[in-house]
Every structure is written in structure tokens, then in C-alpha cells.
C-alpha atoms as a PDB file:
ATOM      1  CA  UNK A   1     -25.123  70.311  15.961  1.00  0.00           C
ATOM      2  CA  UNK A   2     -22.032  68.694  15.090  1.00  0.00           C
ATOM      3  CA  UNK A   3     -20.010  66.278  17.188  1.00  0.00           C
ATOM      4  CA  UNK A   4     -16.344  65.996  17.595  1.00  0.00           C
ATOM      5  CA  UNK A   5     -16.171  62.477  17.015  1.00  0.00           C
ATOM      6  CA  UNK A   6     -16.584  61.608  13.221  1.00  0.00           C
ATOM      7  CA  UNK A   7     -18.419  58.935  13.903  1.00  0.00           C
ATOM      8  CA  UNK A   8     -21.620  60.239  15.472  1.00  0.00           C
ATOM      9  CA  UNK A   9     -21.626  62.698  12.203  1.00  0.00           C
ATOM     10  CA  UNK A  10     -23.838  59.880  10.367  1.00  0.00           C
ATOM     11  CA  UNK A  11     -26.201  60.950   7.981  1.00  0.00           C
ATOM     12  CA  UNK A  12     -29.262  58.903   8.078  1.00  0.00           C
ATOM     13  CA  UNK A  13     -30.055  59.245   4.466  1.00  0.00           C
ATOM     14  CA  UNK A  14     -26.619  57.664   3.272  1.00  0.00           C
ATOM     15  CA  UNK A  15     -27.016  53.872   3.636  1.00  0.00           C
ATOM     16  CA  UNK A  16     -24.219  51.714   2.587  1.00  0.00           C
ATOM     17  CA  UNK A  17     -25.090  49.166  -0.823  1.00  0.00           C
ATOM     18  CA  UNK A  18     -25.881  46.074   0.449  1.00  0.00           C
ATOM     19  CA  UNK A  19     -22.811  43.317   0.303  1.00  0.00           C
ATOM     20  CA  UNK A  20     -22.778  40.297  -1.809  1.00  0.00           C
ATOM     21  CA  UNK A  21     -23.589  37.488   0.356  1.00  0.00           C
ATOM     22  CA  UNK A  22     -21.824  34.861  -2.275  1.00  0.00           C
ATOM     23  CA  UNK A  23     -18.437  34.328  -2.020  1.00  0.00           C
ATOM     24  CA  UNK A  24     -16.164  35.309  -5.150  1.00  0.00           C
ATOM     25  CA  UNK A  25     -15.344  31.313  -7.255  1.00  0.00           C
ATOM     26  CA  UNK A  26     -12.121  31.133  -6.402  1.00  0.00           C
ATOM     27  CA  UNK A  27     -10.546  27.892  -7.908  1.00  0.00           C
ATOM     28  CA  UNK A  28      -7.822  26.832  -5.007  1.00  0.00           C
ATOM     29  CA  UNK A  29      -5.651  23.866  -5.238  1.00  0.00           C
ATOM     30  CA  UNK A  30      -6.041  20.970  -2.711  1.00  0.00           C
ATOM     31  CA  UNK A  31      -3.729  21.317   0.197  1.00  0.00           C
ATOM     32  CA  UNK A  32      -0.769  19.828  -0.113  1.00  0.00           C
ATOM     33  CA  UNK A  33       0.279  17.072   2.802  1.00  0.00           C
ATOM     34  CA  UNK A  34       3.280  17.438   4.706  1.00  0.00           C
ATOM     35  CA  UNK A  35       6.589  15.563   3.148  1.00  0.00           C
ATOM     36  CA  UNK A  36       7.845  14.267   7.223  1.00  0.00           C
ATOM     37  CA  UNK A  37       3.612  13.490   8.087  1.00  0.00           C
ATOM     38  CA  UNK A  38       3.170  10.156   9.732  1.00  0.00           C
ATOM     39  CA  UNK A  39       0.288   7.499   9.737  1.00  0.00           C
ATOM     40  CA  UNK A  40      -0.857   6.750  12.814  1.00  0.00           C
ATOM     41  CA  UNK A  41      -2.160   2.889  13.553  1.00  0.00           C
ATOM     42  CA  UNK A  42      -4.020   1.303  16.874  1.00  0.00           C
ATOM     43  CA  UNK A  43      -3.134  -1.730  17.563  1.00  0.00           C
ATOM     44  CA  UNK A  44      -5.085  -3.327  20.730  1.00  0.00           C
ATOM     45  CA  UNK A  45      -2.843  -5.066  22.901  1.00  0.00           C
ATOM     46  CA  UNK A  46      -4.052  -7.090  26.125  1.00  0.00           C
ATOM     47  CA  UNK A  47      -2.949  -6.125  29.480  1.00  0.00           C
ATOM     48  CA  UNK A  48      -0.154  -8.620  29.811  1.00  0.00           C
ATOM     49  CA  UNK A  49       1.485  -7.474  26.574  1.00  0.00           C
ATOM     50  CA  UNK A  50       0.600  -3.537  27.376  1.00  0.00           C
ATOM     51  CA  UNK A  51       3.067  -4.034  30.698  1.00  0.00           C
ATOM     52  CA  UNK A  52       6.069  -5.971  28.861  1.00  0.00           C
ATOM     53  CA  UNK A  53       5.816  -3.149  26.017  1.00  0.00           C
ATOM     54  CA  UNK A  54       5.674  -0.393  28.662  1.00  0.00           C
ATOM     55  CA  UNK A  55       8.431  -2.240  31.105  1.00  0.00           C
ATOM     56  CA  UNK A  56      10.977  -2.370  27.435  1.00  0.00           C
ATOM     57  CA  UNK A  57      10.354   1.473  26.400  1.00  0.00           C
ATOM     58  CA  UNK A  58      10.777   2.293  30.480  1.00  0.00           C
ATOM     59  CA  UNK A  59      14.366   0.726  30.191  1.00  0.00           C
ATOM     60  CA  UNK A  60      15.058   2.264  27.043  1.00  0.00           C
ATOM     61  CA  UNK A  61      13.741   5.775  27.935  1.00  0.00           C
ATOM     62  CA  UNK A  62      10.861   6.313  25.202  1.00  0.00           C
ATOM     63  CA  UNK A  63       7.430   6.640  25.437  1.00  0.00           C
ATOM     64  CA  UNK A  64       5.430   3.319  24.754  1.00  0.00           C
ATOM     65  CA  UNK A  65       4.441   4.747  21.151  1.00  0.00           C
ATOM     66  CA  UNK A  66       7.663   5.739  20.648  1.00  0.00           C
ATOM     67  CA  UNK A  67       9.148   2.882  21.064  1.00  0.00           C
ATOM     68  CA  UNK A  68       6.887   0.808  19.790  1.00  0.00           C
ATOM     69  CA  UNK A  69       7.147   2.765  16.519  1.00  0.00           C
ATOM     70  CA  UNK A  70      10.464   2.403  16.334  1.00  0.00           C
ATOM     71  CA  UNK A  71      10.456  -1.274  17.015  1.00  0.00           C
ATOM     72  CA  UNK A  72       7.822  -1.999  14.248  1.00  0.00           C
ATOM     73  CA  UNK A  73       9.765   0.143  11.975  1.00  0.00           C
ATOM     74  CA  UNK A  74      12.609  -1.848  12.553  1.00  0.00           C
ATOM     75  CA  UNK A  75      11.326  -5.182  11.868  1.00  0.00           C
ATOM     76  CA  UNK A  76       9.108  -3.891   8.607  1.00  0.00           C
ATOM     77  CA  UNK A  77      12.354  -3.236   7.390  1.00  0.00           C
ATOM     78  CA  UNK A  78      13.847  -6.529   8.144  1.00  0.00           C
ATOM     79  CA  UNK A  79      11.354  -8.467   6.389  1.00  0.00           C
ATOM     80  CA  UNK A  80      10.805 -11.548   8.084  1.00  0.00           C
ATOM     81  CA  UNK A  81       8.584 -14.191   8.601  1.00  0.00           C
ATOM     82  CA  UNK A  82       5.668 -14.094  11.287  1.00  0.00           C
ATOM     83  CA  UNK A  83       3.889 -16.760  13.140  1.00  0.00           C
ATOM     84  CA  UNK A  84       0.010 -16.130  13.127  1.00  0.00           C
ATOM     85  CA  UNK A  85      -0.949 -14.754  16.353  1.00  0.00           C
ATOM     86  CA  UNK A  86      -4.093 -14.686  17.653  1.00  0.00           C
ATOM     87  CA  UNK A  87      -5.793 -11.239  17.262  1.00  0.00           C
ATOM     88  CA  UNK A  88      -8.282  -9.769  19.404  1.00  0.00           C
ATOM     89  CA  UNK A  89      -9.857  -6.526  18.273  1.00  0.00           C
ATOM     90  CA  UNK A  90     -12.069  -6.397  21.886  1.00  0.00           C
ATOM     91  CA  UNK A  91      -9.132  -5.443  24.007  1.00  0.00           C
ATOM     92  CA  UNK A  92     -10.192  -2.007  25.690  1.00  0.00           C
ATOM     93  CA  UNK A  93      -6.412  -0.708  25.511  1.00  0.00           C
ATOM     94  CA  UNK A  94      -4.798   0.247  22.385  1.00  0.00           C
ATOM     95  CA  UNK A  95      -0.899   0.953  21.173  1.00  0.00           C
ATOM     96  CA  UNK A  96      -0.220   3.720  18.811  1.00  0.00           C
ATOM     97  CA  UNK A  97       2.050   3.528  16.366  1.00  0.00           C
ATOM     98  CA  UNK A  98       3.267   5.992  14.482  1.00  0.00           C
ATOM     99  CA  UNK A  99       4.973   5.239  10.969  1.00  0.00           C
ATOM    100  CA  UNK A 100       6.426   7.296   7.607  1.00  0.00           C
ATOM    101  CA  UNK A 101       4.985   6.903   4.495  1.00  0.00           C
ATOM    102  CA  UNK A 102       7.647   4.229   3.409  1.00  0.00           C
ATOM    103  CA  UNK A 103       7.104   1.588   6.577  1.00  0.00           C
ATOM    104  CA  UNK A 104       3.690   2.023   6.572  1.00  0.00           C
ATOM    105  CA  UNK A 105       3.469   0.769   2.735  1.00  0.00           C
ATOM    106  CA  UNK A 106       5.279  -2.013   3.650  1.00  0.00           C
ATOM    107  CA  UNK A 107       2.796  -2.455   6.644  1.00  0.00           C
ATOM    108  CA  UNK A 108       0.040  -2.341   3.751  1.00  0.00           C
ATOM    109  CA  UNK A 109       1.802  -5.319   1.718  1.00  0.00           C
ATOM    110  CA  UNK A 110       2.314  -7.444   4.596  1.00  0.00           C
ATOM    111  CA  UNK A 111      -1.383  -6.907   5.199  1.00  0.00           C
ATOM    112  CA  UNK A 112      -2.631  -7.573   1.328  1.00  0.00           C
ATOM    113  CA  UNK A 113       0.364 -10.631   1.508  1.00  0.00           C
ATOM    114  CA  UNK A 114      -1.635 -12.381   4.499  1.00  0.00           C
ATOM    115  CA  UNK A 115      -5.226 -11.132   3.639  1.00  0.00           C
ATOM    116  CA  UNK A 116      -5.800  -8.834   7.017  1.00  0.00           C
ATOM    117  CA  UNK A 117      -6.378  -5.811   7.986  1.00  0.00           C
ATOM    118  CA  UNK A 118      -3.589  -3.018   9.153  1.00  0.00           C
ATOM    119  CA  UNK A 119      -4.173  -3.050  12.508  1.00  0.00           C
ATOM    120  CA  UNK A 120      -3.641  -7.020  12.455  1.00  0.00           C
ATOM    121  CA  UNK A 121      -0.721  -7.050  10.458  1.00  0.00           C
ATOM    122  CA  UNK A 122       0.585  -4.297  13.273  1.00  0.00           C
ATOM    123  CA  UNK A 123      -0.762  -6.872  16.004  1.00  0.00           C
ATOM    124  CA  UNK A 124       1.140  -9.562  14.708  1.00  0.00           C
ATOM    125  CA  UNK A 125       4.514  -7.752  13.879  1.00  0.00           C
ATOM    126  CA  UNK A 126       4.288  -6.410  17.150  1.00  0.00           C
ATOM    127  CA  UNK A 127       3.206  -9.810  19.276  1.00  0.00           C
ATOM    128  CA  UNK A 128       6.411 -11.478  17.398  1.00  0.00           C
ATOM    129  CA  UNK A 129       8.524  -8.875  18.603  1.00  0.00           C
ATOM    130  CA  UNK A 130       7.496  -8.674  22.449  1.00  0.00           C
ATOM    131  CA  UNK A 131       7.752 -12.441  22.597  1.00  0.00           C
ATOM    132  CA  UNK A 132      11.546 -11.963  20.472  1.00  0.00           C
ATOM    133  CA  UNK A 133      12.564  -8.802  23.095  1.00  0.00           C
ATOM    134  CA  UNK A 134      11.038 -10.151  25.903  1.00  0.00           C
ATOM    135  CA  UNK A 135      12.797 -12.243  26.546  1.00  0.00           C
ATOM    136  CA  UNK A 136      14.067 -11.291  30.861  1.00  0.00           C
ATOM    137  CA  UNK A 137      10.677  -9.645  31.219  1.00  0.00           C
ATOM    138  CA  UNK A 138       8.351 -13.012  31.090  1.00  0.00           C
ATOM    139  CA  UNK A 139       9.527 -14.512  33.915  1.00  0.00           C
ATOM    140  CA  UNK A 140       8.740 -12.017  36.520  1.00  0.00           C
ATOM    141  CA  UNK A 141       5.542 -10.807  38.265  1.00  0.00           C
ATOM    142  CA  UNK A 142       3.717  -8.016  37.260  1.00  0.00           C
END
């Protein structure tokens, strides 16, 4: 008896080849990155610092790791000197930073220039510039 349905029309004798379990060698390129992709960089901040950086972006209307992008950005670019800070990789709380391809090589040659790592060099940019913009901010309470 046939069905109406195609599908239940099966013969049992017909079996379909078995499929190739490997996977044709296809020789791809590596994918390429994007031309506007950023680098992103953690730079541990203590508490104190955390609430002047989030009080500056609050009165400029950014997020803190927008703002702080922009800032170090802005003073990779100005090339300056910077006053060794003390750097503490413990602190629990960390800044992102988010930099193009250009200001984060020249946050790799300030970091081969004074023998650190990236997230120092960051640290230290980024100290100098809270003390610098700061300036209102460090005499009130938080």
C-alpha cells in the first residue's frame, strides 16, 4: 500500500552511501583584523583615584573608560615627561582603556623606554594626569 506522503514511500533496500566524515582541505587565509579595532588595557587604580577619575568623566559626560581613553590618548600624543609613580598591581578595581593601533604603539615605547610593563606605563600616564586634572577635586570629601 502506498502512502500519500512521499516520505513514508521508503524502500528499505535503498540505503544512502555513507558520507565522508573528513572535511574537504580547504586552504583559507587568516582572518583579517578590523582597520578601526582597538586594544584594550587594565590599568588598576586604587579607590581614591577610581572616584577623582569617575567624579572628571561625570562632569564631562563620558563613561570612566571613555574618558579615560581619551585622556591617555591625549597625553601619549603630547609626549611628555612622567614622574615614577608608585604602581600597585593588587588593587581589586581596574580602569579600561581603550586605544587605536597608533597610541597604543606609542604606549609600547614608553613602556620599552622605562623598562615596564603596559599596564604600568598606562598606570603612570594616567596617575600624572589625575594629579595634573585634578586639580578642584582633591580638596573635597569623598
Amino acid at each position: 500500500m502506498k502512502s500519500l506522503n512521499p516520505m513514508f514511500n521508503r524502500r528499505t533496500s535503498q540505503k544512502k552511501p555513507p558520507q565522508n566524515p573528513q572535511k574537504p582541505n580547504i586552504t583559507s587565509t587568516p582572518r583579517k583584523k578590523r582597520s578601526d579595532a582597538k586594544n584594550d588595557i587594565k590599568i588598576p587604580l586604587s579607590l581614591e583615584q577610581r572616584q577623582i577619575l569617575k567624579k572628571l568623566a561625570k562632569t564631562r559626560g563620558l563613561s570612566m573608560t571613555t574618558y579615560c581613553s581619551e585622556v591617555l590618548a591625549l597625553y601619549l600624543r603630547r609626549k611628555t615627561e612622567y614622574r615614577r609613580v608608585e604602581y600597585s598591581p593588587t588593587d581589586k578595581k581596574s580602569v579600561h582603556a581603550k586605544l587605536h593601533q597608533p597610541d597604543y604603539d606609542v604606549l609600547f615605547e614608553y613602556s620599552v623606554k622605562w623598562d615596564c610593563s603596559l599596564r604600568q606605563a598606562a598606570h603612570r600616564i594616567i596617575t600624572t594626569v589625575l594629579k595634573v586634572e585634578s586639580g578642584g577635586l582633591e580638596n573635597e570629601k569623598f
